[in-house]
PDB file of N, CA and C in Angstrom:
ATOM      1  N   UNK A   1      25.317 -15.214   4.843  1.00  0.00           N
ATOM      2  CA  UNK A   1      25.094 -14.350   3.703  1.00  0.00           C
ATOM      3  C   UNK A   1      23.761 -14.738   3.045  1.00  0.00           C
ATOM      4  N   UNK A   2      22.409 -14.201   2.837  1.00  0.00           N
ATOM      5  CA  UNK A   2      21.453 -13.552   2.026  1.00  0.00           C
ATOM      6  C   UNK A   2      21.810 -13.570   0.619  1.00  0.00           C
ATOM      7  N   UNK A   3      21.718 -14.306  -0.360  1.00  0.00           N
ATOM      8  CA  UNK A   3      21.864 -14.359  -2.014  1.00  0.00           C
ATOM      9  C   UNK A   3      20.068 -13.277  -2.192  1.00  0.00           C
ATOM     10  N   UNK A   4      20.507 -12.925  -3.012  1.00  0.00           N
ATOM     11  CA  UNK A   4      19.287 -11.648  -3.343  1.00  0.00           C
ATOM     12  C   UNK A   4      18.904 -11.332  -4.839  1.00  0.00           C
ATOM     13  N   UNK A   5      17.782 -12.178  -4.717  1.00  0.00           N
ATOM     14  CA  UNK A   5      17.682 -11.148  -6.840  1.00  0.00           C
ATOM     15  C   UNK A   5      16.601 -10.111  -6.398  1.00  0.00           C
ATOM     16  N   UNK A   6      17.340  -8.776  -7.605  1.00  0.00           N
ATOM     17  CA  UNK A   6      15.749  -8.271  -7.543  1.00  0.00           C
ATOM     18  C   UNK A   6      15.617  -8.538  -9.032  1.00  0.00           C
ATOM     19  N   UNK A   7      13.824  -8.133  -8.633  1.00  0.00           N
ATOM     20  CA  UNK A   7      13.065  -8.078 -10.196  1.00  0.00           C
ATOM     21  C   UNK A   7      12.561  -7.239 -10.401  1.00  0.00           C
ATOM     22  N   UNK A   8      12.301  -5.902 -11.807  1.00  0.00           N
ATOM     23  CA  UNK A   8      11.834  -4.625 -11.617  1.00  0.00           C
ATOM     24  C   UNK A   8      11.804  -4.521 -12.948  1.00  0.00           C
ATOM     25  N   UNK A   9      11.245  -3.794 -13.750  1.00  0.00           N
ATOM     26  CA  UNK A   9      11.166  -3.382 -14.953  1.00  0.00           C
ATOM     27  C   UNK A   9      11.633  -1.842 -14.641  1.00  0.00           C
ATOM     28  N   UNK A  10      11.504  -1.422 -14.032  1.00  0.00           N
ATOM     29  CA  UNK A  10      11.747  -0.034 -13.982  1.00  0.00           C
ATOM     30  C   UNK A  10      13.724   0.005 -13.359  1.00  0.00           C
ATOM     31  N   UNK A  11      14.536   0.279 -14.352  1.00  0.00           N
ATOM     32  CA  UNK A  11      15.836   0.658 -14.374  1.00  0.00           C
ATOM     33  C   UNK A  11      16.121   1.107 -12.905  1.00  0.00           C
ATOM     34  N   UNK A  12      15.647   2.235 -12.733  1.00  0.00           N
ATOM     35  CA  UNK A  12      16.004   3.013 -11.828  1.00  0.00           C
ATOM     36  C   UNK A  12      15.916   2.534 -10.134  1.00  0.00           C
ATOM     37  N   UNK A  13      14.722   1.654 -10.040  1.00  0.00           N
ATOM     38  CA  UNK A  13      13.983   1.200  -8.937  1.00  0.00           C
ATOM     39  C   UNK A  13      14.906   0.105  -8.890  1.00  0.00           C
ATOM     40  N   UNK A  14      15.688  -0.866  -9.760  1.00  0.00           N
ATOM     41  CA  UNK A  14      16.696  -1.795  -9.787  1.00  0.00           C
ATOM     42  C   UNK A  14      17.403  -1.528  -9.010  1.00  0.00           C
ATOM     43  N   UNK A  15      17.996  -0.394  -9.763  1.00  0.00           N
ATOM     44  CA  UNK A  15      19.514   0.069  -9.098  1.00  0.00           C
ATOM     45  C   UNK A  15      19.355   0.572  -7.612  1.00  0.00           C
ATOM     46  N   UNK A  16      18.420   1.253  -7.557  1.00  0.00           N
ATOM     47  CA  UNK A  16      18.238   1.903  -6.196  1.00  0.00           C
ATOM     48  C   UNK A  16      17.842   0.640  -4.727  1.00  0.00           C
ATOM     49  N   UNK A  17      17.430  -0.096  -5.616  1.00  0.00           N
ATOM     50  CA  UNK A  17      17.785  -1.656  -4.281  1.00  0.00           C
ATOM     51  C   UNK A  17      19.185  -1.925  -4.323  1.00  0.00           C
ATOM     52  N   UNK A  18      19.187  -2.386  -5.570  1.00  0.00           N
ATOM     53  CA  UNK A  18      20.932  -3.022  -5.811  1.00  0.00           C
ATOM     54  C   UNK A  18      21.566  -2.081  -5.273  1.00  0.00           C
ATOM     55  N   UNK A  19      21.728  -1.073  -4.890  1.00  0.00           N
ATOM     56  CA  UNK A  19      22.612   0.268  -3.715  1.00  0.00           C
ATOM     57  C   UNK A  19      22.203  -0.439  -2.457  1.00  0.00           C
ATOM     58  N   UNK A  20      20.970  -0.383  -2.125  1.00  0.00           N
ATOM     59  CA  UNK A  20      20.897  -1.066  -0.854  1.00  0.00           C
ATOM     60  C   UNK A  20      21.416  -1.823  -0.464  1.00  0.00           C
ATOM     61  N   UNK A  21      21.196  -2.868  -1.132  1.00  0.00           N
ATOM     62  CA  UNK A  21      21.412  -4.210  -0.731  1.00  0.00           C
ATOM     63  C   UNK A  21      23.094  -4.127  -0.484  1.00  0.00           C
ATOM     64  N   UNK A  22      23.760  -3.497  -1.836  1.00  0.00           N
ATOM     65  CA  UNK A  22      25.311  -3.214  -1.620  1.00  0.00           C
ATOM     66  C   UNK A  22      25.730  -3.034   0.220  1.00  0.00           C
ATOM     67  N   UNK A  23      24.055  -2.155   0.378  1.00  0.00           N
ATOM     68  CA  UNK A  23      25.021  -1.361   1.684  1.00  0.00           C
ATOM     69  C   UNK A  23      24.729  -2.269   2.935  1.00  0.00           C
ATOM     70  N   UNK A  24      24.355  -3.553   3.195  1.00  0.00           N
ATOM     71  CA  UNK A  24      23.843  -4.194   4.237  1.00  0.00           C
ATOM     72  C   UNK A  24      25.154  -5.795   3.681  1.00  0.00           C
ATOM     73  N   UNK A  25      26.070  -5.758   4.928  1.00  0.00           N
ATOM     74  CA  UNK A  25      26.968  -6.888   5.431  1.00  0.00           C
ATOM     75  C   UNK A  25      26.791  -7.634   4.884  1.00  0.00           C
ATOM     76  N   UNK A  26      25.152  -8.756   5.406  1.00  0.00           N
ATOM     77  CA  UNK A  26      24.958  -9.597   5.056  1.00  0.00           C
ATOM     78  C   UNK A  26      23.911  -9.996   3.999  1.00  0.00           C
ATOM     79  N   UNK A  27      23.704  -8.890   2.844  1.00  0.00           N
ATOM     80  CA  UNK A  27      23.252  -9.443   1.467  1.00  0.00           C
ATOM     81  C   UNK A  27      24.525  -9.272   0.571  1.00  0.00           C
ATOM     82  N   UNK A  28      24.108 -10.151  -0.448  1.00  0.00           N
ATOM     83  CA  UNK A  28      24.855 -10.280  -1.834  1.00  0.00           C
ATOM     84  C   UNK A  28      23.745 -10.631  -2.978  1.00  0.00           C
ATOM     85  N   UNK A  29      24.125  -9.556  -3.630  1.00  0.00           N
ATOM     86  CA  UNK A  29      23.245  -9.218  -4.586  1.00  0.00           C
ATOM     87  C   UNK A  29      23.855 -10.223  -5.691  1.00  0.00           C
ATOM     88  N   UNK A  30      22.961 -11.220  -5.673  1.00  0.00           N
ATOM     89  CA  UNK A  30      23.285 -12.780  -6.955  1.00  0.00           C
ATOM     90  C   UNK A  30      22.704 -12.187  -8.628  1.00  0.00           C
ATOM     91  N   UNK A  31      22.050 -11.340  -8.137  1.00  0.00           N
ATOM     92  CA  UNK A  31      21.291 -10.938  -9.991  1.00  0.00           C
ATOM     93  C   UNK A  31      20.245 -10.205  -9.926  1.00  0.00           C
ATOM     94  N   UNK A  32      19.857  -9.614 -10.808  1.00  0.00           N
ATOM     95  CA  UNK A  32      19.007  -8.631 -11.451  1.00  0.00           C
ATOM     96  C   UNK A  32      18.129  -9.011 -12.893  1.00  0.00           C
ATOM     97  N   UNK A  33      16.861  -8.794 -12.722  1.00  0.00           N
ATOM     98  CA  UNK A  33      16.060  -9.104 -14.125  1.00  0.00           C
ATOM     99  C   UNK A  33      14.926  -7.801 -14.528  1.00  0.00           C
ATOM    100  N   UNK A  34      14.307  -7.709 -15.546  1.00  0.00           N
ATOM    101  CA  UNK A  34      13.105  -6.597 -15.163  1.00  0.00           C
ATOM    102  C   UNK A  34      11.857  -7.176 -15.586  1.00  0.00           C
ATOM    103  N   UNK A  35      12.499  -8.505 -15.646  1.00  0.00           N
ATOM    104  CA  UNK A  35      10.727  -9.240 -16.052  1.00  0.00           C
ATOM    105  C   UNK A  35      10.614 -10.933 -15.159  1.00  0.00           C
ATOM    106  N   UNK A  36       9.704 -11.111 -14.618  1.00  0.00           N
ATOM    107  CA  UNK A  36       9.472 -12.114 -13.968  1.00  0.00           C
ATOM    108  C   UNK A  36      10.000 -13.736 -14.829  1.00  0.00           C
ATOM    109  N   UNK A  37      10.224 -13.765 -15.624  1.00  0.00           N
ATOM    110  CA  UNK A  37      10.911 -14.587 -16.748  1.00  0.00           C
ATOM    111  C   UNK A  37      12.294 -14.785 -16.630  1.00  0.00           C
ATOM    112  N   UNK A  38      13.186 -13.674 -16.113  1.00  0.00           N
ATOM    113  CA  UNK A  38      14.126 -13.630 -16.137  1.00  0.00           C
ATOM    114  C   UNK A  38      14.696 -14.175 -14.931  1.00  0.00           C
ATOM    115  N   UNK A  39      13.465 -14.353 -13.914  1.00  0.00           N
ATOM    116  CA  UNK A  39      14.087 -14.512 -12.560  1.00  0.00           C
ATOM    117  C   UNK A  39      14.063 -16.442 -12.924  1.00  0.00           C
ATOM    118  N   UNK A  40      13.591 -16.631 -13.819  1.00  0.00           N
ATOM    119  CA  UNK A  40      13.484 -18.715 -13.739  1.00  0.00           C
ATOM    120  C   UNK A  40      15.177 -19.058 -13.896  1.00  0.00           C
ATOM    121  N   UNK A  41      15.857 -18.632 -15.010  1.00  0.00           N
ATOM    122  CA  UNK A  41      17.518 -18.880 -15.223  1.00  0.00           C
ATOM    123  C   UNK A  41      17.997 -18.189 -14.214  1.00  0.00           C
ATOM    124  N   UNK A  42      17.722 -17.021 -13.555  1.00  0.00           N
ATOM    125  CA  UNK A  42      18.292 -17.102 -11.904  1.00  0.00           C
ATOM    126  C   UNK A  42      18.568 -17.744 -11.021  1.00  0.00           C
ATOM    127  N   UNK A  43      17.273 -18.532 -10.286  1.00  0.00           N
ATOM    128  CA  UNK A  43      17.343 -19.608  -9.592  1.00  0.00           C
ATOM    129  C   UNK A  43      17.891 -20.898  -9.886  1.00  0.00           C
ATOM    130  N   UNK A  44      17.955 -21.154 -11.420  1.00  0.00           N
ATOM    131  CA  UNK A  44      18.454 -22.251 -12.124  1.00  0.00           C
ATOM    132  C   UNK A  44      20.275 -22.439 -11.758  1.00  0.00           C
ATOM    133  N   UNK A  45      20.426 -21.116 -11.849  1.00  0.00           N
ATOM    134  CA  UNK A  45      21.816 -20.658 -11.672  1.00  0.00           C
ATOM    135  C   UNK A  45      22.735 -20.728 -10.633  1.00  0.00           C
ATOM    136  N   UNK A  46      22.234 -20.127  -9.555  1.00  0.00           N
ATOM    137  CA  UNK A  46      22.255 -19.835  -8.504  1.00  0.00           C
ATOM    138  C   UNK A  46      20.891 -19.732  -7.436  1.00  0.00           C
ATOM    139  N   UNK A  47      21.163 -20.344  -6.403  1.00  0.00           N
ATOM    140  CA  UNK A  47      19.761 -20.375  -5.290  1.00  0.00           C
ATOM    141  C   UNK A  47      19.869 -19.250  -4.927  1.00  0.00           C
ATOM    142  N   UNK A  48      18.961 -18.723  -4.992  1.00  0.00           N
ATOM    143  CA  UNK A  48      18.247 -17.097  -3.991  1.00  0.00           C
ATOM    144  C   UNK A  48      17.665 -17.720  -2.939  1.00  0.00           C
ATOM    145  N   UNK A  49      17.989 -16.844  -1.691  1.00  0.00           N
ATOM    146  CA  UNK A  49      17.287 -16.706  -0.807  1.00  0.00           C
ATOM    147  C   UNK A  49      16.357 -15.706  -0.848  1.00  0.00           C
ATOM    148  N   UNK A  50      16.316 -14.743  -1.443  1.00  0.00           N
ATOM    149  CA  UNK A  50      15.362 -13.620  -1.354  1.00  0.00           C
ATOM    150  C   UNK A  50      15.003 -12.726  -2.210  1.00  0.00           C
ATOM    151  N   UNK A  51      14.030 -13.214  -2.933  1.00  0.00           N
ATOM    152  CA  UNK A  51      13.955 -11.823  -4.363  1.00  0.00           C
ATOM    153  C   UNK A  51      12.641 -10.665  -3.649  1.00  0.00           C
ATOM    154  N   UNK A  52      13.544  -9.772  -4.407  1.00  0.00           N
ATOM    155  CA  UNK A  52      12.325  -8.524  -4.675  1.00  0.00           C
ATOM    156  C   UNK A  52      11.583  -8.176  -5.585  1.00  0.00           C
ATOM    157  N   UNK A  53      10.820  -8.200  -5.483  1.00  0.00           N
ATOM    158  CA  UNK A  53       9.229  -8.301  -6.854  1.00  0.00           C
ATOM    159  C   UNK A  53       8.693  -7.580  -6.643  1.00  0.00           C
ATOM    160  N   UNK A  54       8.830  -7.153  -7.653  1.00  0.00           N
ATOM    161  CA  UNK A  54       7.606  -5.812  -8.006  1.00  0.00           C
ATOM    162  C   UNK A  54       6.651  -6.633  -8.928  1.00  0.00           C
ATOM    163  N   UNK A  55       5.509  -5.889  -8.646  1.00  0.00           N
ATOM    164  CA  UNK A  55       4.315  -6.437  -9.064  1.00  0.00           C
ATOM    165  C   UNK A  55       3.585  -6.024 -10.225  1.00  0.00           C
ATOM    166  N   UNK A  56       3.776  -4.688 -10.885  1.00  0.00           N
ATOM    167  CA  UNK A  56       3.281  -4.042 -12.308  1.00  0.00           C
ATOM    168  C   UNK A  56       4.371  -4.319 -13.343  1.00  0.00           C
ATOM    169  N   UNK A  57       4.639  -5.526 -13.920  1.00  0.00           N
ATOM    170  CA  UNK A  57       5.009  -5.403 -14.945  1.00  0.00           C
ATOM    171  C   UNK A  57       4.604  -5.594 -16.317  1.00  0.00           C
ATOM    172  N   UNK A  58       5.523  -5.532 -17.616  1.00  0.00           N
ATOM    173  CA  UNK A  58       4.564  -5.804 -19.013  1.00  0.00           C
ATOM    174  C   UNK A  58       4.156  -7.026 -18.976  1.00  0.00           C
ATOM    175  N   UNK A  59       5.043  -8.217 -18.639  1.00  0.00           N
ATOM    176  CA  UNK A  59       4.698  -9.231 -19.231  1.00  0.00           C
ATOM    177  C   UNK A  59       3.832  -9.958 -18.280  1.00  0.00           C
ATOM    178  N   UNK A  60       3.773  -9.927 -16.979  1.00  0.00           N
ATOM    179  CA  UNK A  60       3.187 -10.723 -15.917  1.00  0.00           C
ATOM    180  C   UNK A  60       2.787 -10.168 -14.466  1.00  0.00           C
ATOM    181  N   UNK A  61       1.774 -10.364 -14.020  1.00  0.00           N
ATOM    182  CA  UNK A  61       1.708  -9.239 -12.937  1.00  0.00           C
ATOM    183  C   UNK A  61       2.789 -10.467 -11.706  1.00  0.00           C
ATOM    184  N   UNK A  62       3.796  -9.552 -11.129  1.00  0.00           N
ATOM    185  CA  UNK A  62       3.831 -10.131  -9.578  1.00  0.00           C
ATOM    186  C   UNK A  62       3.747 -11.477  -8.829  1.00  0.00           C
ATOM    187  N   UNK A  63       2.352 -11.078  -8.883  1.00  0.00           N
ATOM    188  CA  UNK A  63       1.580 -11.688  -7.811  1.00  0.00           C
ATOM    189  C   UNK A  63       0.832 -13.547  -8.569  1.00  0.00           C
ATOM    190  N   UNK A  64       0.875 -12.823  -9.760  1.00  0.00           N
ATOM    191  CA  UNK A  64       0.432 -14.341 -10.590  1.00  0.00           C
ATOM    192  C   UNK A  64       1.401 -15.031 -10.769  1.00  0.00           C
ATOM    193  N   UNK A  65       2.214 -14.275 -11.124  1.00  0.00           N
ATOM    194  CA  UNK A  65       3.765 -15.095 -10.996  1.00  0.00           C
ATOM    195  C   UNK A  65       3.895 -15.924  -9.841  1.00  0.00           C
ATOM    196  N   UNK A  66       3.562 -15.181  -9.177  1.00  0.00           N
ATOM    197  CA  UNK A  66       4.136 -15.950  -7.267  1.00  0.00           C
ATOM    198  C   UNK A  66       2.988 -16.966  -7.394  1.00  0.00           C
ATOM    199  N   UNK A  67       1.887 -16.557  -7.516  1.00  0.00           N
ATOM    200  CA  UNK A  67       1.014 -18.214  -7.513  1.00  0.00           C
ATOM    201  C   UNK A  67       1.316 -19.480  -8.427  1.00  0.00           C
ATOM    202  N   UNK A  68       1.923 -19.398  -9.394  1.00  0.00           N
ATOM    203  CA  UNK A  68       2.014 -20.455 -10.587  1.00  0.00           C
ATOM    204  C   UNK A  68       3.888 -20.839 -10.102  1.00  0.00           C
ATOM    205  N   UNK A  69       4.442 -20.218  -9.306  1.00  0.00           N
ATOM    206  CA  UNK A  69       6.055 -20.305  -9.271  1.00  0.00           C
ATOM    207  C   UNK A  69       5.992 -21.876  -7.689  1.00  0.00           C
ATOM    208  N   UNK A  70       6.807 -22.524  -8.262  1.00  0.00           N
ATOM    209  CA  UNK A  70       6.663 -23.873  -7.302  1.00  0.00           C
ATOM    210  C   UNK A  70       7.850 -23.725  -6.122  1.00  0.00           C
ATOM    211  N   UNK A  71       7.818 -23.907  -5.087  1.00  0.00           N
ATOM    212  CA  UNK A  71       8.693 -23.821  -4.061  1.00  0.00           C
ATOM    213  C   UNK A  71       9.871 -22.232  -4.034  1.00  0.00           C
ATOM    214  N   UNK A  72       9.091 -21.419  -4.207  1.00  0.00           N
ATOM    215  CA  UNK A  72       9.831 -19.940  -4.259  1.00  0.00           C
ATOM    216  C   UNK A  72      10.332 -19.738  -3.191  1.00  0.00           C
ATOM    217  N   UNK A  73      11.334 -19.059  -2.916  1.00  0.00           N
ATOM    218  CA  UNK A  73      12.024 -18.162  -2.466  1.00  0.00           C
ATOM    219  C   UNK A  73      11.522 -17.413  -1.383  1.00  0.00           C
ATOM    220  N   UNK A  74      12.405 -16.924  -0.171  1.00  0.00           N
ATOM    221  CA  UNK A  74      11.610 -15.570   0.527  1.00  0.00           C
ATOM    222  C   UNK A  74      11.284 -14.672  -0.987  1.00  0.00           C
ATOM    223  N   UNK A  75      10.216 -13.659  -0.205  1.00  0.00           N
ATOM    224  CA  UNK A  75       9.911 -12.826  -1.601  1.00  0.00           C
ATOM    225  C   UNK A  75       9.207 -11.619  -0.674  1.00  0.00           C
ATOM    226  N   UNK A  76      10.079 -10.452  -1.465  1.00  0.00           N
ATOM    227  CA  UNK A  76       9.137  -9.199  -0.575  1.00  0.00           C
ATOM    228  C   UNK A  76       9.071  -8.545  -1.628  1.00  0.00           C
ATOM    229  N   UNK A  77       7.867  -7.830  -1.687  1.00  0.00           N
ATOM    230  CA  UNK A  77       7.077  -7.603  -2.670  1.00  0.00           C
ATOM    231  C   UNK A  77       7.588  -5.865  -2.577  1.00  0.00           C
ATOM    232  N   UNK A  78       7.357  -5.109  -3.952  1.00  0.00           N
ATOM    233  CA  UNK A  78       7.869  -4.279  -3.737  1.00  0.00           C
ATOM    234  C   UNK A  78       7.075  -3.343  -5.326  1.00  0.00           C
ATOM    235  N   UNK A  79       6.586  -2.269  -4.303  1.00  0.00           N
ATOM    236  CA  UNK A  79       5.860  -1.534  -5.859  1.00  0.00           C
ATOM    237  C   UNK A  79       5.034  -0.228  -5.298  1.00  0.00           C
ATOM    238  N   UNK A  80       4.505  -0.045  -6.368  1.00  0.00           N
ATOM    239  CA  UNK A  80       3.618   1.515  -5.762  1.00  0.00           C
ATOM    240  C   UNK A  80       2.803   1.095  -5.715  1.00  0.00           C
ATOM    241  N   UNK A  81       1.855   0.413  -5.581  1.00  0.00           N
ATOM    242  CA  UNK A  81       0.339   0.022  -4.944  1.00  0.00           C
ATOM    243  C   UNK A  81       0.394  -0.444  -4.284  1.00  0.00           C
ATOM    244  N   UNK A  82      -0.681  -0.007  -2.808  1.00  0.00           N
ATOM    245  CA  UNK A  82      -0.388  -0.658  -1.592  1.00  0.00           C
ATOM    246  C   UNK A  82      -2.023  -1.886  -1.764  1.00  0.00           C
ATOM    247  N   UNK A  83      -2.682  -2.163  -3.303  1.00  0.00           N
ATOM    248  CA  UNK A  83      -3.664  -2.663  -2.873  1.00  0.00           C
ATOM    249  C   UNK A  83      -3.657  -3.887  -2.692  1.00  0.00           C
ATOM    250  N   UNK A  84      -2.454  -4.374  -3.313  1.00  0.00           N
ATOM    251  CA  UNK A  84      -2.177  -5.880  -3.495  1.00  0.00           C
ATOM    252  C   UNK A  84      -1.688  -6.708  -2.133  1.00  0.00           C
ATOM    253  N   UNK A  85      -1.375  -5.819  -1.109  1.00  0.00           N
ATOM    254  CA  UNK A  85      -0.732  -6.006   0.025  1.00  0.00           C
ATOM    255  C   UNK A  85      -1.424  -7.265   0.467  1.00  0.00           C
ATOM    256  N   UNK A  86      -2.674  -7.153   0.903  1.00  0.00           N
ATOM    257  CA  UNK A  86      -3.165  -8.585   1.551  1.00  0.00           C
ATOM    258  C   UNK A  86      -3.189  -9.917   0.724  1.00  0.00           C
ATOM    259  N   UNK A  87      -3.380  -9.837  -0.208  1.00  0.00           N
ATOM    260  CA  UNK A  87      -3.035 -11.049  -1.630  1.00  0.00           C
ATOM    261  C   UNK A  87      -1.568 -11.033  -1.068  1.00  0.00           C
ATOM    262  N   UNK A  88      -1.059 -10.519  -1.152  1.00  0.00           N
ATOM    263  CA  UNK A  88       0.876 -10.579  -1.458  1.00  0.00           C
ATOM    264  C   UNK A  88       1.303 -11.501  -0.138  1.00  0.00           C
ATOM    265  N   UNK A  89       0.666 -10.503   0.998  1.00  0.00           N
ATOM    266  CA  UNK A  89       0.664 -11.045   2.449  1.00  0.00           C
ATOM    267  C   UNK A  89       0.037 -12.843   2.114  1.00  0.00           C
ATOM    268  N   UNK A  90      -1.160 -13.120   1.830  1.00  0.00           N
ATOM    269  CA  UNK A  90      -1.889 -14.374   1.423  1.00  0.00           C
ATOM    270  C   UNK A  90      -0.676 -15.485   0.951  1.00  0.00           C
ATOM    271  N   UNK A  91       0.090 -15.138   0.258  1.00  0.00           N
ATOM    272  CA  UNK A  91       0.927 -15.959  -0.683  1.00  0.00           C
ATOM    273  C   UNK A  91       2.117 -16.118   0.070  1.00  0.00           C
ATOM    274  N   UNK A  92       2.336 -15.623   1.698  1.00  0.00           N
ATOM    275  CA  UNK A  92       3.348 -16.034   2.087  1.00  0.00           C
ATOM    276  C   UNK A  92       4.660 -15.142   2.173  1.00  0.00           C
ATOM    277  N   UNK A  93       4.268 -13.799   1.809  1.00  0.00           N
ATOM    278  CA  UNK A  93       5.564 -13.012   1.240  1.00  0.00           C
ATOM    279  C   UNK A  93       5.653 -12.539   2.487  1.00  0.00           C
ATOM    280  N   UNK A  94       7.006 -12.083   2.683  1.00  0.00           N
ATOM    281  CA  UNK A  94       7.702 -11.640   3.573  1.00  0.00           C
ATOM    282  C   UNK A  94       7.893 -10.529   3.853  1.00  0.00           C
ATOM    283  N   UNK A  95       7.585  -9.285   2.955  1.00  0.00           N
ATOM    284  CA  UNK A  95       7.347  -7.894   3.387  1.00  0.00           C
ATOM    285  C   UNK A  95       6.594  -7.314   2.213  1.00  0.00           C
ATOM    286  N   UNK A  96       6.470  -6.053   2.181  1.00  0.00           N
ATOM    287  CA  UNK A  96       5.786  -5.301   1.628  1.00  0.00           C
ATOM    288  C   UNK A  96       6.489  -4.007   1.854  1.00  0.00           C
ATOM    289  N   UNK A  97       6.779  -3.470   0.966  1.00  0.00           N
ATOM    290  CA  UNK A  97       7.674  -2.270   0.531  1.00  0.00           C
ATOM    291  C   UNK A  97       6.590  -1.386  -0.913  1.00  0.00           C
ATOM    292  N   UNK A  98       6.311   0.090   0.009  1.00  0.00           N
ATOM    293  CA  UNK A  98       5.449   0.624  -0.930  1.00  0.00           C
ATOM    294  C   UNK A  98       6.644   1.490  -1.439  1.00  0.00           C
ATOM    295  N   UNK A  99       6.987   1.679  -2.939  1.00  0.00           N
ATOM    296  CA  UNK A  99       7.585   3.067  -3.421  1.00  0.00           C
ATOM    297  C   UNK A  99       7.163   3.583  -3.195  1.00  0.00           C
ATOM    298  N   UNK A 100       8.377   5.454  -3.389  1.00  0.00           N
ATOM    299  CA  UNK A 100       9.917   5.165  -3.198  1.00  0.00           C
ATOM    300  C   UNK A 100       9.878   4.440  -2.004  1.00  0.00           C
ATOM    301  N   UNK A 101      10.483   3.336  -2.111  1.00  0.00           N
ATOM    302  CA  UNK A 101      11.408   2.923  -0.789  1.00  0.00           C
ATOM    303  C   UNK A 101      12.848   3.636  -0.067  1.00  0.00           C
ATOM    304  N   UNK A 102      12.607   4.259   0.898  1.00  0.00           N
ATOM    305  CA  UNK A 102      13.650   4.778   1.918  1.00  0.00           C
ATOM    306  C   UNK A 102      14.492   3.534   2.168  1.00  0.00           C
ATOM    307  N   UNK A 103      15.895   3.956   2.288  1.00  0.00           N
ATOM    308  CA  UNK A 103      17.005   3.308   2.922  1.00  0.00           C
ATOM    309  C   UNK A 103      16.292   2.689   4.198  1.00  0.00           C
ATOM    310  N   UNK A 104      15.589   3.425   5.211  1.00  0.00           N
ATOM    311  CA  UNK A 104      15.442   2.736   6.399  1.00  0.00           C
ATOM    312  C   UNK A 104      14.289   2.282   6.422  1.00  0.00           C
ATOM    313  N   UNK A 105      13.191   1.840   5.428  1.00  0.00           N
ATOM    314  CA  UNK A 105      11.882   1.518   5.542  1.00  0.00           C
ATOM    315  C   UNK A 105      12.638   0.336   4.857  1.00  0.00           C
ATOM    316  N   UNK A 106      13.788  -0.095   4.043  1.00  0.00           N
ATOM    317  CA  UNK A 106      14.734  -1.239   3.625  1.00  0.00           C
ATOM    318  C   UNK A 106      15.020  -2.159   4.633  1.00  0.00           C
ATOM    319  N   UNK A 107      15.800  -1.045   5.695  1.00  0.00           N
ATOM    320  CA  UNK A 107      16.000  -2.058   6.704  1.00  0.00           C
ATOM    321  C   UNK A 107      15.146  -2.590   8.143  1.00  0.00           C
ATOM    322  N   UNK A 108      14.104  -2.037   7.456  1.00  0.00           N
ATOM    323  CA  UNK A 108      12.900  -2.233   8.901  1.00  0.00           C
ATOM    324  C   UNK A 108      12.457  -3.780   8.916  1.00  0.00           C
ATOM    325  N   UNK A 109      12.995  -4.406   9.854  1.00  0.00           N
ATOM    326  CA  UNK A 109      12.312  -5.669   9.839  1.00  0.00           C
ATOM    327  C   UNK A 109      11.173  -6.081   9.314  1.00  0.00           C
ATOM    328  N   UNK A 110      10.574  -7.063   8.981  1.00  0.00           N
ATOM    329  CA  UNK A 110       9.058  -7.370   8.384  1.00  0.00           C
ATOM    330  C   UNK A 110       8.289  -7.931   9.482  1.00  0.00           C
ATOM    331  N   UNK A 111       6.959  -6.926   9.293  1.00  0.00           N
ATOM    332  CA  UNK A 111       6.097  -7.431  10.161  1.00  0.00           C
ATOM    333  C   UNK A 111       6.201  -9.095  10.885  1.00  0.00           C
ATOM    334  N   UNK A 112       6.031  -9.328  12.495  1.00  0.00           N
ATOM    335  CA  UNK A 112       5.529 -10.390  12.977  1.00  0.00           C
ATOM    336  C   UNK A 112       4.738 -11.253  12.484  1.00  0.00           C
ATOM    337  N   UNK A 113       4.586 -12.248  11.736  1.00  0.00           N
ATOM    338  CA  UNK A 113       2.934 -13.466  11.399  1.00  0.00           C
ATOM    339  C   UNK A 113       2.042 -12.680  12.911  1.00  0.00           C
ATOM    340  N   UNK A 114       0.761 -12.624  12.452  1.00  0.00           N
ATOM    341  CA  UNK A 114       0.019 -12.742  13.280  1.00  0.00           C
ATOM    342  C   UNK A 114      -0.800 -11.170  13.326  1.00  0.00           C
ATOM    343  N   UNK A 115       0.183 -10.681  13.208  1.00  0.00           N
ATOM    344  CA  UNK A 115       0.299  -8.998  13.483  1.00  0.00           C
ATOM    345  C   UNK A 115      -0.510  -8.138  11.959  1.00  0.00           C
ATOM    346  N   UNK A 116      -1.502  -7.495  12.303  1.00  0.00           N
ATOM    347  CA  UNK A 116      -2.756  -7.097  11.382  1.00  0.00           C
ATOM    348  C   UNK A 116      -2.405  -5.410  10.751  1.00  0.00           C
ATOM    349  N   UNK A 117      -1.573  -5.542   9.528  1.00  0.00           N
ATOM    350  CA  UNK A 117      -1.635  -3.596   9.369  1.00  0.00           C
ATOM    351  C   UNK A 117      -2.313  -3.594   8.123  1.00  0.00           C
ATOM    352  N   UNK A 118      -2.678  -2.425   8.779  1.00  0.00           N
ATOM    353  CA  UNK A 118      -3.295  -1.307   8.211  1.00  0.00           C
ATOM    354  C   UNK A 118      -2.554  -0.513   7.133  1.00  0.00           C
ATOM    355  N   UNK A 119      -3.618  -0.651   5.785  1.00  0.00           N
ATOM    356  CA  UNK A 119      -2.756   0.246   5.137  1.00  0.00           C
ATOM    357  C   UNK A 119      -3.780   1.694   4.605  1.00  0.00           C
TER     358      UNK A 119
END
């Protein structure tokens, strides 16, 4: 079993993972936050294996978060700009999910290391 937070400021984009994730065996959705702040008493709480981050929020972008955060988590990045992709990719993250995210662009494996896309 996959322990899973997401992180989102946007309500809707929450829930619409948290459905996902519902619908795949082997995740369990451990928690939900909408600000990168919220995800620190997460991990405190309970270990994640895998958060979803979105990267435009009020209080902190993403991606700065992920640089200043010490021994993180898988992390797949997740938002409507595809510009951050190679930074995101840089930091180790594990996928890249442009909104809306489709059910099956959810379950599409994440790119190979090594392997060069194009966005």
């Amino acid at each position: 079993m996959i322990n899973v937070v997401i992180i989102d400021d946007e309500p809707l984009a929450r829930e619409g993972l948290a459905n996902y994730v519902r619908e795949v065996d082997f995740l369990n959705l451990s928690g939900t936050g909408e600000n990168q702040l919220e995800l620190l008493p997460l991990l405190d709480r309970q270990a994640a294996d895998l958060v979803f981050l979105d990267i435009q929020m009020p209080k902190m972008n993403g991606i700065e978060f992920l640089k200043i955060l010490q021994k993180p988590p898988m992390v797949i990045i997740t938002t409507a700009y595809p510009s951050y992709a190679l930074e995101g990719f840089q930091l180790n993250v594990l996928d890249y999910l442009l909104k809306p995210i489709t059910f099956e662009r959810f379950l599409k494996p994440p790119p190979k290391p090594g392997i060069i896309i194009s966005c």
